[in-house]
Protein backbone atom coordinates (compact mmCIF):
# COMPACT_ATOMS: atom_id res chain seq x y z
CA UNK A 1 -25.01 -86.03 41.26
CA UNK A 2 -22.30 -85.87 43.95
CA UNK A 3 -19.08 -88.23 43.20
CA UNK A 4 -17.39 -88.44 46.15
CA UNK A 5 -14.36 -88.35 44.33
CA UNK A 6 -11.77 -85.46 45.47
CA UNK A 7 -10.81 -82.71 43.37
CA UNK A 8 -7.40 -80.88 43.59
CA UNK A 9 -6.66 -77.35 43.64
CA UNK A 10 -4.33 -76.59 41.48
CA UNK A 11 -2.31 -72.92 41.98
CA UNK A 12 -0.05 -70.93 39.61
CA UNK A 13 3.54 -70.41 40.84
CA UNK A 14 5.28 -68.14 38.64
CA UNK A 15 8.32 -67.78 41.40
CA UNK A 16 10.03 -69.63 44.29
CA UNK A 17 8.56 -67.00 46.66
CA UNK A 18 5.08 -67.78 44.66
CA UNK A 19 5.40 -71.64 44.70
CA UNK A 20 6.00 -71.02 48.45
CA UNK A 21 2.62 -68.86 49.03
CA UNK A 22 0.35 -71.35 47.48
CA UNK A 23 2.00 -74.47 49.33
CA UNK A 24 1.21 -72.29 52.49
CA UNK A 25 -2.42 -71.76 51.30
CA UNK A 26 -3.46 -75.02 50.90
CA UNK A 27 -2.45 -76.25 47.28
CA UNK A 28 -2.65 -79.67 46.52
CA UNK A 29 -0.45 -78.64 43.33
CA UNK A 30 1.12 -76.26 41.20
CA UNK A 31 1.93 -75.09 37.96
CA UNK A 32 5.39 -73.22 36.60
CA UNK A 33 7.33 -72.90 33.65
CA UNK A 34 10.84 -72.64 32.76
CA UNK A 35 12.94 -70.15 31.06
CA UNK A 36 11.72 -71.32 28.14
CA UNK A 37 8.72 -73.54 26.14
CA UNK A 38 6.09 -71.95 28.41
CA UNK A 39 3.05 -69.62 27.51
CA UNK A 40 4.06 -67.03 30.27
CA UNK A 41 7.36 -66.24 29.35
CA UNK A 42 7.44 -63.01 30.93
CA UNK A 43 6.64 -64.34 34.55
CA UNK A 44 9.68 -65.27 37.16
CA UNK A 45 9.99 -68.32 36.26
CA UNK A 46 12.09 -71.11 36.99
CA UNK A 47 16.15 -72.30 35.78
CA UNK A 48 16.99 -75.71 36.07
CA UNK A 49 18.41 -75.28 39.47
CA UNK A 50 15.38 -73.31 40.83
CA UNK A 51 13.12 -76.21 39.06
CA UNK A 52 14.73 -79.09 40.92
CA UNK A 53 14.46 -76.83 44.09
CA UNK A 54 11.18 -76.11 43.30
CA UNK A 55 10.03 -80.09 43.24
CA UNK A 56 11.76 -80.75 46.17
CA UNK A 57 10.17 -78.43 48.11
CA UNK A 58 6.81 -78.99 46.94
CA UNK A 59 7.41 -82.63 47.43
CA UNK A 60 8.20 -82.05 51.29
CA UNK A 61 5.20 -80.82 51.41
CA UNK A 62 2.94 -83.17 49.41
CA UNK A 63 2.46 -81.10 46.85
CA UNK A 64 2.63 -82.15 43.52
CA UNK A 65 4.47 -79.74 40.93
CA UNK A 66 3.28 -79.68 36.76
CA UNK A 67 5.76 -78.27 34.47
CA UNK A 68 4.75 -76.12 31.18
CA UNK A 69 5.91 -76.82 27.74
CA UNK A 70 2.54 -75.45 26.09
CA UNK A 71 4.33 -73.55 23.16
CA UNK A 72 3.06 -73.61 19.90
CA UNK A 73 6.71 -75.41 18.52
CA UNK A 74 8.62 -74.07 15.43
CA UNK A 75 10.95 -76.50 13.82
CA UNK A 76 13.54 -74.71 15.08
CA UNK A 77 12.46 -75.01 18.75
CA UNK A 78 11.72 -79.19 18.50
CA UNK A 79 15.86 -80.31 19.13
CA UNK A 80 15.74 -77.81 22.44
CA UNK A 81 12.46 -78.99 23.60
CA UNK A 82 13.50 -82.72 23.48
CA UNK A 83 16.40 -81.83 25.37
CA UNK A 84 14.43 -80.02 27.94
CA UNK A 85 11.88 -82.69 27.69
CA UNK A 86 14.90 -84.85 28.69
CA UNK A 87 15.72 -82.46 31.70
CA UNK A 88 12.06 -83.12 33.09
CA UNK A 89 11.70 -86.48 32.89
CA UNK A 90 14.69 -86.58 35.47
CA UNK A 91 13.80 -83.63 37.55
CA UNK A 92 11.22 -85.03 39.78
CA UNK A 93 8.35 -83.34 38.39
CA UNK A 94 4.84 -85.41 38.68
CA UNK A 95 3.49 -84.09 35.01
CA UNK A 96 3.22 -82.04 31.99
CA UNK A 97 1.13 -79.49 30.54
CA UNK A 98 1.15 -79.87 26.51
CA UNK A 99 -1.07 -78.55 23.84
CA UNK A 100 1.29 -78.63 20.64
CA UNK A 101 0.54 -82.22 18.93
CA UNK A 102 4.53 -82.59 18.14
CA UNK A 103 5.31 -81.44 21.32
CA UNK A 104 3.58 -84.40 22.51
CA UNK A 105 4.86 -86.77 20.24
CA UNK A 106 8.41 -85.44 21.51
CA UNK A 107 7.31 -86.41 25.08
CA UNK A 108 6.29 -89.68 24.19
CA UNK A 109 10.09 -90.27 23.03
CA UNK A 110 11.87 -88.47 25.32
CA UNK A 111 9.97 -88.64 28.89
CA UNK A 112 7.99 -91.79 27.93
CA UNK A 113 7.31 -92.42 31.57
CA UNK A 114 5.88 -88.97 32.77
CA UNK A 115 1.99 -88.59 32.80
CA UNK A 116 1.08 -86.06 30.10
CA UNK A 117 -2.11 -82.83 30.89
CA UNK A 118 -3.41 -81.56 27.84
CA UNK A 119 -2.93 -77.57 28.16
CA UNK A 120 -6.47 -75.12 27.77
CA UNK A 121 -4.36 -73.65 24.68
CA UNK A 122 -5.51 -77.15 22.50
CA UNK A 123 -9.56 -75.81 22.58
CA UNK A 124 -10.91 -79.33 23.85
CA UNK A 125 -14.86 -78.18 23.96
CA UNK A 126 -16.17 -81.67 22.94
CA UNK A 127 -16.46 -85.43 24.08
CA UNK A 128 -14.72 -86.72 21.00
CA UNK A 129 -11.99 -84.59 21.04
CA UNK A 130 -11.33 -85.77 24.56
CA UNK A 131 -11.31 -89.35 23.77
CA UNK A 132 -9.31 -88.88 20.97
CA UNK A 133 -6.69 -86.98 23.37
CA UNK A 134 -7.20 -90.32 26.01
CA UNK A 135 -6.16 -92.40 22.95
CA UNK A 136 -3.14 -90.50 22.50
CA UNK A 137 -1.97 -91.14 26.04
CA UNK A 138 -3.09 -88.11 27.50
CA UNK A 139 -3.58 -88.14 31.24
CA UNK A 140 -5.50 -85.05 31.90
CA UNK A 141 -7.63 -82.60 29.42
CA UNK A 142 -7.68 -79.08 30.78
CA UNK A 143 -11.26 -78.35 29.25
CA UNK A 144 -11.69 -74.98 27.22
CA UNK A 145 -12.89 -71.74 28.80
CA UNK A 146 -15.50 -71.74 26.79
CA UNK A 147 -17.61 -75.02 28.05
CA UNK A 148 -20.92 -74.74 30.31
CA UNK A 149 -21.46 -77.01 33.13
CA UNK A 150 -24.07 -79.01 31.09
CA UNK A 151 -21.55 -79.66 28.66
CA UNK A 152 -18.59 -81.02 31.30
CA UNK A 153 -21.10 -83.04 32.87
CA UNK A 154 -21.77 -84.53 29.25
CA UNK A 155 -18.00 -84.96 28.95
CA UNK A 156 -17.31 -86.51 31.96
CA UNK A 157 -20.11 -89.22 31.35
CA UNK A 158 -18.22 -90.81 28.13
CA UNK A 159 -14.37 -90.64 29.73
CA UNK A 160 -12.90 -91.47 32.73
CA UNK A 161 -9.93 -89.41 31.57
CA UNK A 162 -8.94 -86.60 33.94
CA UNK A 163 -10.75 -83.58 33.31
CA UNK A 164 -9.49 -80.05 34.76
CA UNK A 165 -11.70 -76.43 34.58
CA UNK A 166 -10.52 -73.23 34.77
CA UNK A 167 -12.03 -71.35 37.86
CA UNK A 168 -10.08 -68.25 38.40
CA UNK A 169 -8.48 -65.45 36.60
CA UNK A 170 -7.83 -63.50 33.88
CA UNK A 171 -9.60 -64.40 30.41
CA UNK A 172 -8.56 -63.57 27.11
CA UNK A 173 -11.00 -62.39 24.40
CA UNK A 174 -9.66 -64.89 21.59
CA UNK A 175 -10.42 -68.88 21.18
CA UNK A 176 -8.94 -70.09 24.95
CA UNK A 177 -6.35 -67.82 24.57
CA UNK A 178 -4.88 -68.75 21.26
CA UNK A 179 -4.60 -65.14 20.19
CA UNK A 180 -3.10 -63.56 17.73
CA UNK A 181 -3.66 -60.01 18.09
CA UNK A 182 -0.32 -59.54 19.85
CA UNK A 183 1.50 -60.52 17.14
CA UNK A 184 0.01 -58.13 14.54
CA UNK A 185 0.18 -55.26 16.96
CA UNK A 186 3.81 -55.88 18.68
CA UNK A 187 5.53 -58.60 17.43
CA UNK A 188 5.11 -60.59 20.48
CA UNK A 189 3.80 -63.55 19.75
CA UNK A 190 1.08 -65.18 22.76
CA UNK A 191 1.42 -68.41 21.19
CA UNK A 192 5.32 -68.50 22.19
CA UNK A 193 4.32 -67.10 25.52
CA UNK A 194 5.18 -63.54 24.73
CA UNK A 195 1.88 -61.70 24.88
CA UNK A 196 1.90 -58.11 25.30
CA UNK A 197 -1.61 -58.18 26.19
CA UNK A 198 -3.11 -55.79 23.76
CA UNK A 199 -6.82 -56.80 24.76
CA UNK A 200 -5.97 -54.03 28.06
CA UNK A 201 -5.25 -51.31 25.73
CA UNK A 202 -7.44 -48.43 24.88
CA UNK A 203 -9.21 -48.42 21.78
CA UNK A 204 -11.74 -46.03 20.03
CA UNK A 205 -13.18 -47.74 17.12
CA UNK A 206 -15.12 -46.28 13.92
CA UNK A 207 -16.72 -47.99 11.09
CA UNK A 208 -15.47 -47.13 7.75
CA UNK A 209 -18.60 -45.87 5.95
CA UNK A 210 -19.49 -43.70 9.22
CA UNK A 211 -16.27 -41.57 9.85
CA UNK A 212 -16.43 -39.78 12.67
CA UNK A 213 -19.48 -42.15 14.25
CA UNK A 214 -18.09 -44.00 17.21
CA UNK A 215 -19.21 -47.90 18.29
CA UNK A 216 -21.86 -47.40 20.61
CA UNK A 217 -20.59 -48.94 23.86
CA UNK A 218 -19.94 -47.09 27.12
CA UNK A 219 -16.63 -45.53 27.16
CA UNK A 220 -14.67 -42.83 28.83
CA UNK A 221 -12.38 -39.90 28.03
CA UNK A 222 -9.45 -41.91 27.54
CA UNK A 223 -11.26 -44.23 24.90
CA UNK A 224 -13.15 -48.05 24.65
CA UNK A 225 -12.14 -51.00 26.37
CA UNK A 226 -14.36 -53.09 23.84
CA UNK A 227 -12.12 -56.62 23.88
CA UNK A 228 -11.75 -55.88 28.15
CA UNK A 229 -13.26 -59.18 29.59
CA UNK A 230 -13.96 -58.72 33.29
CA UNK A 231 -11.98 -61.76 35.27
CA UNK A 232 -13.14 -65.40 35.43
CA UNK A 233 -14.74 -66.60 39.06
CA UNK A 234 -16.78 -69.97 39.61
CA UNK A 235 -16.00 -69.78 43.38
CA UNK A 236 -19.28 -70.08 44.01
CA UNK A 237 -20.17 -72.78 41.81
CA UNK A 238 -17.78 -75.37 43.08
CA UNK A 239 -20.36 -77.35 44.44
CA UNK A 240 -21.22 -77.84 41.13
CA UNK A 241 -18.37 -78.57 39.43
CA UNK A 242 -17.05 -81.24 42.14
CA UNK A 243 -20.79 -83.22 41.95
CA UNK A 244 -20.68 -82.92 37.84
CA UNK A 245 -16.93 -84.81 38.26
CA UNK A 246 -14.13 -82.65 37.59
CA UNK A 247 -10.82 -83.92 39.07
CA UNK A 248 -8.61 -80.75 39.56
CA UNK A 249 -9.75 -76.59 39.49
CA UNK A 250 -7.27 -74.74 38.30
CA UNK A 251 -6.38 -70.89 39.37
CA UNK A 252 -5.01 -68.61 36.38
CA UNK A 253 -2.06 -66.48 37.15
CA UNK A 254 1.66 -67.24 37.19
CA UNK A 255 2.59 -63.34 36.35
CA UNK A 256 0.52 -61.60 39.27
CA UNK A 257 2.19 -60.82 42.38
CA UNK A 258 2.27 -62.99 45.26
CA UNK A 259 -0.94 -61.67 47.35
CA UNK A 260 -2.85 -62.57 44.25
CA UNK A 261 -2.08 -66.17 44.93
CA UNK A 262 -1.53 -66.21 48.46
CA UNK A 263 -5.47 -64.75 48.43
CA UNK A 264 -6.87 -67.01 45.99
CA UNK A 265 -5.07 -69.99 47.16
CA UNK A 266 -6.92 -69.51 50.51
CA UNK A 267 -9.56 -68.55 48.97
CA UNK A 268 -10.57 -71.23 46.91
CA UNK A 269 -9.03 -73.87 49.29
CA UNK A 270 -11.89 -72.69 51.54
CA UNK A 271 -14.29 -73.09 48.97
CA UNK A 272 -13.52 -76.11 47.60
CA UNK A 273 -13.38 -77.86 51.69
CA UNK A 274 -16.87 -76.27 51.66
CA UNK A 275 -17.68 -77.74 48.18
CA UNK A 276 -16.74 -81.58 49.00
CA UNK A 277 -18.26 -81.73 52.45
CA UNK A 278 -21.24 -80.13 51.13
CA UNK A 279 -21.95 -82.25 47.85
CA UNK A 280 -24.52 -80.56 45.74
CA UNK A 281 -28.00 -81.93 43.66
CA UNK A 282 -30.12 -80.08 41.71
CA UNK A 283 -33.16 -80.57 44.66
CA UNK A 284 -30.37 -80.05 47.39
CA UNK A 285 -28.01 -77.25 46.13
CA UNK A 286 -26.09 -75.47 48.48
CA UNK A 287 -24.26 -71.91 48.44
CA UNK A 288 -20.34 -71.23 49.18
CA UNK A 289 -20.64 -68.92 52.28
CA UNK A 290 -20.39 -65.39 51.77
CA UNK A 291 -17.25 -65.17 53.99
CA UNK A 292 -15.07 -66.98 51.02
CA UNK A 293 -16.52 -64.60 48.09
CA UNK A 294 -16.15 -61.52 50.10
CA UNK A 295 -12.51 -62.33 50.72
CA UNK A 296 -12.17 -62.41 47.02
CA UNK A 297 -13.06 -59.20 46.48
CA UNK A 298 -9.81 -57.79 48.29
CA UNK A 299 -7.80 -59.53 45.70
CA UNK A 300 -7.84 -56.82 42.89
CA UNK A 301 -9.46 -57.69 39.61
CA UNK A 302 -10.93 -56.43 36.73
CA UNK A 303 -14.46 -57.63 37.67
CA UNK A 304 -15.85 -60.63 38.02
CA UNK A 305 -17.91 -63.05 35.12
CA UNK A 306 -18.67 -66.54 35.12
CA UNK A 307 -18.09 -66.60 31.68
CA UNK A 308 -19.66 -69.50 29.61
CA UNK A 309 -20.86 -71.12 33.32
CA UNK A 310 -24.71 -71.35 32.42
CA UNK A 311 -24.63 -69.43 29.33
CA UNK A 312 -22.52 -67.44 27.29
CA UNK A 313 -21.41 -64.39 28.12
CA UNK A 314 -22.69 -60.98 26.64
CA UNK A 315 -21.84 -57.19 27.00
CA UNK A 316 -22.61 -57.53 31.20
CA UNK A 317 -19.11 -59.68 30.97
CA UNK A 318 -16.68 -57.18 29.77
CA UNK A 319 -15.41 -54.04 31.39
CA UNK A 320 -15.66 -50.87 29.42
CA UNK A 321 -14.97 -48.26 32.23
CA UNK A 322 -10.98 -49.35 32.70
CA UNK A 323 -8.43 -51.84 32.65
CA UNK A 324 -8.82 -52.73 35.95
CA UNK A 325 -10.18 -52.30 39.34
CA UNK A 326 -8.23 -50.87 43.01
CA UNK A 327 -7.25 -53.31 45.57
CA UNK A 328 -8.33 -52.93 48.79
CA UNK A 329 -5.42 -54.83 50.16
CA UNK A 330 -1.55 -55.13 49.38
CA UNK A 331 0.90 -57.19 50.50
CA UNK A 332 3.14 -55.51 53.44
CA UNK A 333 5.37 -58.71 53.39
CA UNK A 334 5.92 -62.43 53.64
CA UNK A 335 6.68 -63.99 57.23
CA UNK A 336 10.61 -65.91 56.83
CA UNK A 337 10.72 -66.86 60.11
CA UNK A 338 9.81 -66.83 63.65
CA UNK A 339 12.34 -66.35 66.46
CA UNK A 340 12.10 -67.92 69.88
CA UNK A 341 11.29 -64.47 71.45
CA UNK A 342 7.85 -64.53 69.10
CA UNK A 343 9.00 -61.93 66.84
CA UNK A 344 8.68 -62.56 63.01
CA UNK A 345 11.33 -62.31 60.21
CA UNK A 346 9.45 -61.07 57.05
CA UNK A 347 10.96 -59.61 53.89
CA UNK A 348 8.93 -56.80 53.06
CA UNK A 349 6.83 -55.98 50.38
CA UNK A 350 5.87 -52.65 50.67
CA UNK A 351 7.45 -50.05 53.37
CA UNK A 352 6.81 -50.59 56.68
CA UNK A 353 7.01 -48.09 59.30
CA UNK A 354 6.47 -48.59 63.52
CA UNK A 355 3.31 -47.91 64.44
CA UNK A 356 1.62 -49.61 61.32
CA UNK A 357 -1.87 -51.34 61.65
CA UNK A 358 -1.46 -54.14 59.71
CA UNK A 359 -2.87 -58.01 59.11
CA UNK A 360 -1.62 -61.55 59.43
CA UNK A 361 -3.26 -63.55 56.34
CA UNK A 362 -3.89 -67.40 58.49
CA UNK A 363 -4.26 -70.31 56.29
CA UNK A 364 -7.74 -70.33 56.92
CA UNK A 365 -10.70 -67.59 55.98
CA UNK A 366 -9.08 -65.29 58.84
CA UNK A 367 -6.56 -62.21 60.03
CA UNK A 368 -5.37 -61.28 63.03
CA UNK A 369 -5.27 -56.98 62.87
CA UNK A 370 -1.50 -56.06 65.14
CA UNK A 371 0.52 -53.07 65.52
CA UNK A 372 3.72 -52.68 64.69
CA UNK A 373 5.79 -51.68 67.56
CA UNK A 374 9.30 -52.41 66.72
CA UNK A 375 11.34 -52.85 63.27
CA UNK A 376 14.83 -53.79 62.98
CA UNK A 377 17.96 -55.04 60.65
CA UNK A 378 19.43 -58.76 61.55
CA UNK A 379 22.44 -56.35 63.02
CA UNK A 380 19.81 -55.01 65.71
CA UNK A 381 19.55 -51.75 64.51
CA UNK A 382 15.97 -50.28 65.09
CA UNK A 383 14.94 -48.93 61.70
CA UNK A 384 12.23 -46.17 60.89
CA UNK A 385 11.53 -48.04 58.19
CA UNK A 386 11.65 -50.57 55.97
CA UNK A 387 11.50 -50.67 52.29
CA UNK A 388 10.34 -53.15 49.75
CA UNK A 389 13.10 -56.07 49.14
CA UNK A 390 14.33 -55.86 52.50
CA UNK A 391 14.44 -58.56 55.59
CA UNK A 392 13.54 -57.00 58.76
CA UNK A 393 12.68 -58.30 62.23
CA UNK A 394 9.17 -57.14 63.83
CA UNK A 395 8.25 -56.77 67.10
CA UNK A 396 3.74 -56.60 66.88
CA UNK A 397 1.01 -56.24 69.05
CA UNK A 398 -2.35 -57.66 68.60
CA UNK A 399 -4.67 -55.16 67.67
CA UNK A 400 -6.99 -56.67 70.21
CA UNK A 401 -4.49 -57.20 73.15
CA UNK A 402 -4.80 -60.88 73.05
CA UNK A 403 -1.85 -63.76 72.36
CA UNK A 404 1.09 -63.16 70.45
CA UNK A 405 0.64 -63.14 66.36
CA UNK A 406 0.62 -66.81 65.55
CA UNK A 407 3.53 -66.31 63.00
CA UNK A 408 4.25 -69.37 60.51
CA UNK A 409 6.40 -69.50 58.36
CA UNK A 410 5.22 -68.33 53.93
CA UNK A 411 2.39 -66.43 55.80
CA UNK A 412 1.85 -63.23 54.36
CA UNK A 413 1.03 -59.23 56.08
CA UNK A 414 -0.88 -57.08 54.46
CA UNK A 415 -2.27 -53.88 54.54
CA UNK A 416 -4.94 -51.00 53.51
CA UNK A 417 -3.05 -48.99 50.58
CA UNK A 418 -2.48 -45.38 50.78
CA UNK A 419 -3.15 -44.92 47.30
CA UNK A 420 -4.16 -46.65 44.31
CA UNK A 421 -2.26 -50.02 43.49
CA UNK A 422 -1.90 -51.49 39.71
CA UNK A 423 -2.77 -54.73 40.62
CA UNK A 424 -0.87 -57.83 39.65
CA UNK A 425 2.49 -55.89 39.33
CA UNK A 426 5.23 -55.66 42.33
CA UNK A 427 5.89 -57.53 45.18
């Protein structure tokens, strides 16, 4: 069942600093959205200036770079998005993510020569749908959350359209994410890209004609986390999905912080190597090595499912106990530069104090443990510290007393937390 075709891996980049991480990590694209017309409106995000940037950067590095206009459109949003649509089709950009019908047709007029991938937000779960997208001009179909692998292999056996799978992240509770339970609860409307993620909050429910008779799930003291789904992960069915013929695997998570997708960049970069020099049968399968899932587990999350995978999911998939789960790791800061001398520039993500044992994240499954022994300013100045935002030169020692830190360049630090970190917020 193996195709020997390649498959991409395809990161979120909800900042410059973001974009930056994944490139280092082994992306062979990425995903971001502007100001506006894009599903995650409260992530970084990208102006026109930091767009072109963006692209051109990617580019350098072979990297190709998707742009998000997956609103659901109002009328009153159609004469900005042409003009936008306008804006991309000179930017650079290699293609765009769509899942509003008009939207499309808008593309079609106004950036009639830029390939066109059909967002998870338009529900594609079935062959015909797909080949009615294919008809339309559509490049790419990012299939629904909710498909098994039996039914993307069935897919893929009618079209030769592009087909991309979700294989990491957060999930919502609703249709592929077309949710409306923001809206009704705070105004903020998901389908605009302004979710306040009410799914997360805590909930006690009661049925009507039993007052006083709570829903019979686990729960704690602070109340019921009933619509909590734990977090997507098919890391370890790549094999899988490369032999059944998917062209690109897609990472969820343009609003968590950069050691998110620094992590599962890497991660899943591994994986997928492992995947396409592996192939995979049913009478020959083969298993990602354990090395690649552990290192997912530093990552934060709120559990992990494999959601509709083999079957679909039931209570086992969602987490009642909390909205979500410690890291184990943090970021301590991003490597800038490396001077001649072999120290490292890095602007710091969380404080960093002399005498630190901290890691070096390589591109590859791999860390190298050092010591800080020296931080200063760019004026010199040693420091006894240094704080989160700052750009500091280090002076480190390998943990192990071997060669210098092999410092490149977008490589991150990290480091054990002292205390309990809310995951996917900060640096």
């Amino acid at each position: 069942m193996t195709t020997g075709k390649k498959c991409e891996l395809l990161a979120p980049a909800g900042n410059m600093d973001k974009l930056k991480a994944a490139v280092h990590y082994g992306a062979d694209a990425v995903y971001l959205g502007g100001r506006e017309f894009s599903l995650r409106s409260r992530a970084g995000n990208f102006s026109t200036r930091e767009l072109v940037d963006a692209i051109g950067f990617a580019h350098a590095n072979s990297v190709k770079v998707y742009v998000t206009v997956n609103i659901f459109a109002h009328n009153r949003d159609l004469g900005p998005v042409a003009e936008y649509l306008e804006f991309l089709a000179a930017s650079g950009a290699d293609a765009l993510i769509i899942s509003d019908p008009g939207v499309l047709r808008l593309a079609r007029r106004h950036a009639p020569n830029m390939p066109v991938h059909l967002s998870t937000q338009a529900n594609t779960v079935n062959s015909s749908s797909v080949l009615f997208w294919q008809e339309m001009g559509v490049r790419r179909v990012n299939l629904a959350r909710e498909l098994g692998i039996d039914e993307i292999r069935a897919i893929r056996e009618v079209s030769d359209i592009e087909l991309e799978v979700f294989v990491h992240g957060a999930l919502c509770i609703s249709y592929s994410g077309r949710c409306m339970l923001s809206l009704y609860l705070t105004g903020r409307d998901a389908n605009q890209g302004n979710c306040a993620h009410p799914c997360r909050y805590r909930y006690r429910l009661e049925e009507s004609k039993r007052p006083g008779e709570f829903f019979p799930v686990e729960e704690d003291g602070r109340g019921v986390y009933i619509f909590n789904s734990k977090d997507l992960c098919l890391a370890g069915r790549l094999p899988e999905i490369v032999a059944a013929g998917v062209d690109s695997i897609k990472m969820e998570g343009r609003m968590k912080g950069i050691y998110y997708v620094a992590g599962v960049t890497r991660a899943y970069r591994a994986a997928l190597d492992f995947a396409l020099a592996a192939g995979w049968s049913p009478d020959t399968p083969v298993r990602v090595p354990d090395e690649i899932m552990n290192e997912l587990s530093t990552l934060g999350s709120r559990g992990y499912t494999e959601n509709f995978f083999n079957s679909p999911p039931d209570r086992e998939d969602m987490l009642y106990a909390g909205p979500d789960i410690d890291q184990t790791w943090i970021p301590a800061g991003t490597v800038t530069g490396v001077m001649e001398d072999g120290r490292a520039v890095v602007k710091v993500g969380s404080i960093i104090r002399q005498g630190d044992l901290l890691e070096y994240m390589h591109r590859r499954i791999a860390q190298t443990p050092f010591r800080v022994v020296e931080v200063r300013d760019h004026d010199g100045n040693i420091l006894e510290q240094a704080s989160g935002g700052e750009e500091v030169i280090l002076l480190a020692r390998r943990a192990d007393g071997g060669e210098p830190v092999p410092w490149r360049s977008h490589g991150l630090i990290r480091r054990r937390p002292p205390e309990r970190v809310d995951r996917g917020r900060g640096y």
